[in-house]
N, C-alpha and C. Protein backbone atom coordinates (compact mmCIF):
# COMPACT_ATOMS: atom_id res chain seq x y z
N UNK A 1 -24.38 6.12 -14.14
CA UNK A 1 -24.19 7.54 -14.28
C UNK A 1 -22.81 7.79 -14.87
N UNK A 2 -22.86 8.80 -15.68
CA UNK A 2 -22.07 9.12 -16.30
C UNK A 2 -21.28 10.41 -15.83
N UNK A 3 -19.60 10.98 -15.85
CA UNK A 3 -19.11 12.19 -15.54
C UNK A 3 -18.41 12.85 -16.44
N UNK A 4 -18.03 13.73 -16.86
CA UNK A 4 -16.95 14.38 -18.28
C UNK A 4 -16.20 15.54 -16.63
N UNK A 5 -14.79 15.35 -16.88
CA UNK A 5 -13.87 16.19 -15.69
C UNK A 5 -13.28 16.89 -16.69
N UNK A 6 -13.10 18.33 -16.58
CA UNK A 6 -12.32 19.17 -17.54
C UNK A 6 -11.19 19.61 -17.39
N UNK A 7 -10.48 19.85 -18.02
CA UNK A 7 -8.98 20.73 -17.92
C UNK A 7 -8.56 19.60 -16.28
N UNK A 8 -8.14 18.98 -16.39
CA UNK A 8 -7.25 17.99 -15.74
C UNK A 8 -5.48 18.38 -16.04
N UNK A 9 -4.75 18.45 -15.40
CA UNK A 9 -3.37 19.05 -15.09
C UNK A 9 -2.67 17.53 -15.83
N UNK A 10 -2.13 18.13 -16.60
CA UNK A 10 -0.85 16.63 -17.12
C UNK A 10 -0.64 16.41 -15.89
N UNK A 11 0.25 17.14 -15.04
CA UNK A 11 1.09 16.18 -14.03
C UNK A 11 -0.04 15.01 -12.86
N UNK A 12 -1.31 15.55 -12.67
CA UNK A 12 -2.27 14.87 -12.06
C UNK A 12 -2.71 13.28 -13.01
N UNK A 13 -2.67 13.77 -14.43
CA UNK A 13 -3.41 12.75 -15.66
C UNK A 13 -2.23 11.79 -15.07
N UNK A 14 -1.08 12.41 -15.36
CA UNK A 14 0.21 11.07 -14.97
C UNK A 14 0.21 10.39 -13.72
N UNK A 15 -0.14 10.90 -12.90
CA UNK A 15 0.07 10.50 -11.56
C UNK A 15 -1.19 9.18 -11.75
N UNK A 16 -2.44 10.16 -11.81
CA UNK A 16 -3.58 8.68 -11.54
C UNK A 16 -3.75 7.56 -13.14
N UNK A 17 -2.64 8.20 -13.76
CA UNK A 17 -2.32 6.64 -14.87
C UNK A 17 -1.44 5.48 -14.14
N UNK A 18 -0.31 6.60 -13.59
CA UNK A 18 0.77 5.20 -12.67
C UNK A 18 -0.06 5.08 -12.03
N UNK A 19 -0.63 5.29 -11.19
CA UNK A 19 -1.18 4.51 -9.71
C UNK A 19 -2.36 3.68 -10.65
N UNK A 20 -3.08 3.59 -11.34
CA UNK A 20 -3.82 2.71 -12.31
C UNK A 20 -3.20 1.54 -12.59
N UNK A 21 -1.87 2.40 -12.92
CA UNK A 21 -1.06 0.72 -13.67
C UNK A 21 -0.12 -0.07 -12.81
N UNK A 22 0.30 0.57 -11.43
CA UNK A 22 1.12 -0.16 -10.37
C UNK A 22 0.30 -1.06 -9.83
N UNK A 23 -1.16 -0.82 -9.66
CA UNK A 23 -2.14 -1.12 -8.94
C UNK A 23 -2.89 -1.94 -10.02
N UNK A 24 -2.53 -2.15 -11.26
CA UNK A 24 -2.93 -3.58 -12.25
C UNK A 24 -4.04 -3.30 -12.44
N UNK A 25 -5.35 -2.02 -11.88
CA UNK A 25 -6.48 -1.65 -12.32
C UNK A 25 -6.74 -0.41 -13.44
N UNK A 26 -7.89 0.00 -13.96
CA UNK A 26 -8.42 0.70 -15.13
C UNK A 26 -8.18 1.84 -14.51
N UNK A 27 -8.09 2.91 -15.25
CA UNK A 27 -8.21 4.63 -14.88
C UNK A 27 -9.48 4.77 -13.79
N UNK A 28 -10.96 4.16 -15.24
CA UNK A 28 -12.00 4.75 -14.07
C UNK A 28 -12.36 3.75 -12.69
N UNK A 29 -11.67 2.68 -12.38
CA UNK A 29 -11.60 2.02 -10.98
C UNK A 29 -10.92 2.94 -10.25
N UNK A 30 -10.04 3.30 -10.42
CA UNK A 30 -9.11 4.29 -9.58
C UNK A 30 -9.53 5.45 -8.93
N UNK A 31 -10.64 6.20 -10.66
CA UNK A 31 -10.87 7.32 -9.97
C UNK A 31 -11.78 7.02 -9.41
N UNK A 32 -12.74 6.08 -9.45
CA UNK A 32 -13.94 5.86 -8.56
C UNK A 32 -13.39 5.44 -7.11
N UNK A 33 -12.61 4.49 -6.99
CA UNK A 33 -12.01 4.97 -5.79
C UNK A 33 -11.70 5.51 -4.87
N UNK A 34 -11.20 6.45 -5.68
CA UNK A 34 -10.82 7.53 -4.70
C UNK A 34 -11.60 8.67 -4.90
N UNK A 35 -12.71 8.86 -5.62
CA UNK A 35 -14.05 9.50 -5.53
C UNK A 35 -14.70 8.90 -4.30
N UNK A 36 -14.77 8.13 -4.40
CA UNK A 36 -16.10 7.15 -2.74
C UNK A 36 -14.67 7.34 -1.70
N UNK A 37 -13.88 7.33 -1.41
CA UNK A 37 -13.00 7.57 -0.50
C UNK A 37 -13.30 8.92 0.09
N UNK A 38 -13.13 9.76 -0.83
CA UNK A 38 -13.45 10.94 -0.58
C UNK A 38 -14.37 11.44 -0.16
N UNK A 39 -15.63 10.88 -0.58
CA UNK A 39 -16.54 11.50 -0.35
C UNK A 39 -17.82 10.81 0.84
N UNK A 40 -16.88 9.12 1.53
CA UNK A 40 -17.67 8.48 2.00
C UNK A 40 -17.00 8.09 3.07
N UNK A 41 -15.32 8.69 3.01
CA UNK A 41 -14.62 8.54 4.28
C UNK A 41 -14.34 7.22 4.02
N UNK A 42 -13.21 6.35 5.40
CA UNK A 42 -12.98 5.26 5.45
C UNK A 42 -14.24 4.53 6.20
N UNK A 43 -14.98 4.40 5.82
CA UNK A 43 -16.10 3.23 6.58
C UNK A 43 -16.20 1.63 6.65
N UNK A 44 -15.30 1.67 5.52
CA UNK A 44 -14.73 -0.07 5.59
C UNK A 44 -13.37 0.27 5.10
N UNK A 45 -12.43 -0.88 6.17
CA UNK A 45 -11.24 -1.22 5.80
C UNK A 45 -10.93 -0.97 4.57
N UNK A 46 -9.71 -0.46 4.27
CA UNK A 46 -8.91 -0.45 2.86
C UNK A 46 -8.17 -1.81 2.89
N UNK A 47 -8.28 -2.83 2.19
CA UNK A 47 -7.89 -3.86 2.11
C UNK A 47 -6.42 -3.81 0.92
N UNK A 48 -5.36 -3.96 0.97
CA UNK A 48 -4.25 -4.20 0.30
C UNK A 48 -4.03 -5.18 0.31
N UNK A 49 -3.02 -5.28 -1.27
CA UNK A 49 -2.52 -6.73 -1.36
C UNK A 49 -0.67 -6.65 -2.29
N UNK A 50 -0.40 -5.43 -1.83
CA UNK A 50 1.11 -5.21 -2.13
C UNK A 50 1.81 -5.85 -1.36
N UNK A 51 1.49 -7.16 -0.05
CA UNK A 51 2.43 -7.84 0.33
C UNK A 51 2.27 -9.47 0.13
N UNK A 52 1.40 -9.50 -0.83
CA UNK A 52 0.60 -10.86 -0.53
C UNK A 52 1.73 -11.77 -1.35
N UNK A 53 2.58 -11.19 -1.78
CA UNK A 53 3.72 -12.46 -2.51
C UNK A 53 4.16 -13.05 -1.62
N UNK A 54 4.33 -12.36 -0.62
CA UNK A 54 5.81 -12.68 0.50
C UNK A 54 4.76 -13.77 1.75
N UNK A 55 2.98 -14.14 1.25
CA UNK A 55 2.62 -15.05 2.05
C UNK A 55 3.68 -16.22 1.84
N UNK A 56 3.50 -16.33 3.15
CA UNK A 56 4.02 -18.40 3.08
C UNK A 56 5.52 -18.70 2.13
N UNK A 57 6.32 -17.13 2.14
CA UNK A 57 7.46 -17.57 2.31
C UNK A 57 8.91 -17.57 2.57
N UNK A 58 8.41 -17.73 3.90
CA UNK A 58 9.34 -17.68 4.94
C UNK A 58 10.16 -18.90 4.67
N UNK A 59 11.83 -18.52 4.93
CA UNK A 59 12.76 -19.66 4.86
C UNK A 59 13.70 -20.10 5.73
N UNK A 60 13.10 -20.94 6.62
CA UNK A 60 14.05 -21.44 7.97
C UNK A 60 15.62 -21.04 7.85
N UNK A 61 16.77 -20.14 8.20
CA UNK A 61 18.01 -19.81 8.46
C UNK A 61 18.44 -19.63 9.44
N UNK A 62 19.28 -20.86 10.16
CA UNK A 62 19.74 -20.84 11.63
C UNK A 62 20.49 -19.34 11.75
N UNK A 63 21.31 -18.56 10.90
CA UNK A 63 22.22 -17.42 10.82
C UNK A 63 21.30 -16.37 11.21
N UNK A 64 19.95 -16.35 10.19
CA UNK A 64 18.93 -15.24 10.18
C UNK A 64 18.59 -15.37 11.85
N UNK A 65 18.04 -16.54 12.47
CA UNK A 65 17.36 -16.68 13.73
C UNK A 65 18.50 -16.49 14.77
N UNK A 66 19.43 -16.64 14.81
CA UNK A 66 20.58 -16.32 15.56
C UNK A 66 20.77 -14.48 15.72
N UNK A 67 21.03 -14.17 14.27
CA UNK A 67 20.87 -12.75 14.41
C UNK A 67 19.67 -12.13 15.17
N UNK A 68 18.15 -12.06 14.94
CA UNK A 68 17.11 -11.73 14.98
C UNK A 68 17.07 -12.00 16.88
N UNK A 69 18.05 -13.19 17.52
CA UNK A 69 17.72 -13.34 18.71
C UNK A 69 18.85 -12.47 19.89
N UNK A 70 19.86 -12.25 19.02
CA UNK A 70 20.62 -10.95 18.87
C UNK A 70 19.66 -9.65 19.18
N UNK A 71 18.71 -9.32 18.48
CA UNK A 71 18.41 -7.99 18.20
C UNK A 71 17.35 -7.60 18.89
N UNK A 72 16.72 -8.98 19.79
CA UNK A 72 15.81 -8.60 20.64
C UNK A 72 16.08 -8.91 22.12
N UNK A 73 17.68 -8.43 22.23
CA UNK A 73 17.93 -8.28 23.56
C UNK A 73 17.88 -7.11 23.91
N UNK A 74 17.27 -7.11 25.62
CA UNK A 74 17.05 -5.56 26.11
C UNK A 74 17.88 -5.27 26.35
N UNK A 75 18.78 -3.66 26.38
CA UNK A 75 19.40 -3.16 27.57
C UNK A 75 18.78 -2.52 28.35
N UNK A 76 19.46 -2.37 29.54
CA UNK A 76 18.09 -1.66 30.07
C UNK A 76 18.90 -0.33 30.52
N UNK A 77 19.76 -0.20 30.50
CA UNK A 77 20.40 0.89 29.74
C UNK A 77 20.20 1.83 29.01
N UNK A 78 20.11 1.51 27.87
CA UNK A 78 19.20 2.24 26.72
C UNK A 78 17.67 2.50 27.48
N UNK A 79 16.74 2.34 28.03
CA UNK A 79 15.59 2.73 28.51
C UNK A 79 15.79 3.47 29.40
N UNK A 80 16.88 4.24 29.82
CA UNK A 80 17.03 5.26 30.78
C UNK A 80 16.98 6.57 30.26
């Protein structure tokens, strides 16, 4: 099936071109997207992958783990 959308707002045309091209997919993936979003609710997970560089790599730093064991001390103080 086919759609023709009319009189579309520049500032909207721009918006769903960046989010097309941040997101490395086509115009009409996008708008279909967020057409079935819309109109079908979240019924399955939205799956992302804007963090998937940072899998697997993590870099052992005695300084970093020292700090971090720092920062998860309670006061119990502060919870009053």
């Amino acid at each position: 099936m086919q759609y023709t959308i009319r009189q579309v707002p520049s500032s909207l045309d721009h918006q769903l071109r960046h989010l097309a091209q941040i997101n490395k997919r086509s115009l009409n993936r996008i708008l279909l997207d967020l057409i079935t979003h819309a109109v079908e609710g979240s019924k399955k997970p939205t799956l992302h992958h804007d963090l998937d560089r940072f899998i697997a790599s993590w870099v052992h730093d005695p300084e970093t783990e020292e700090a971090l064991i720092g920062q998860r001390q309670i006061v119990p103080g502060d919870w009053q």
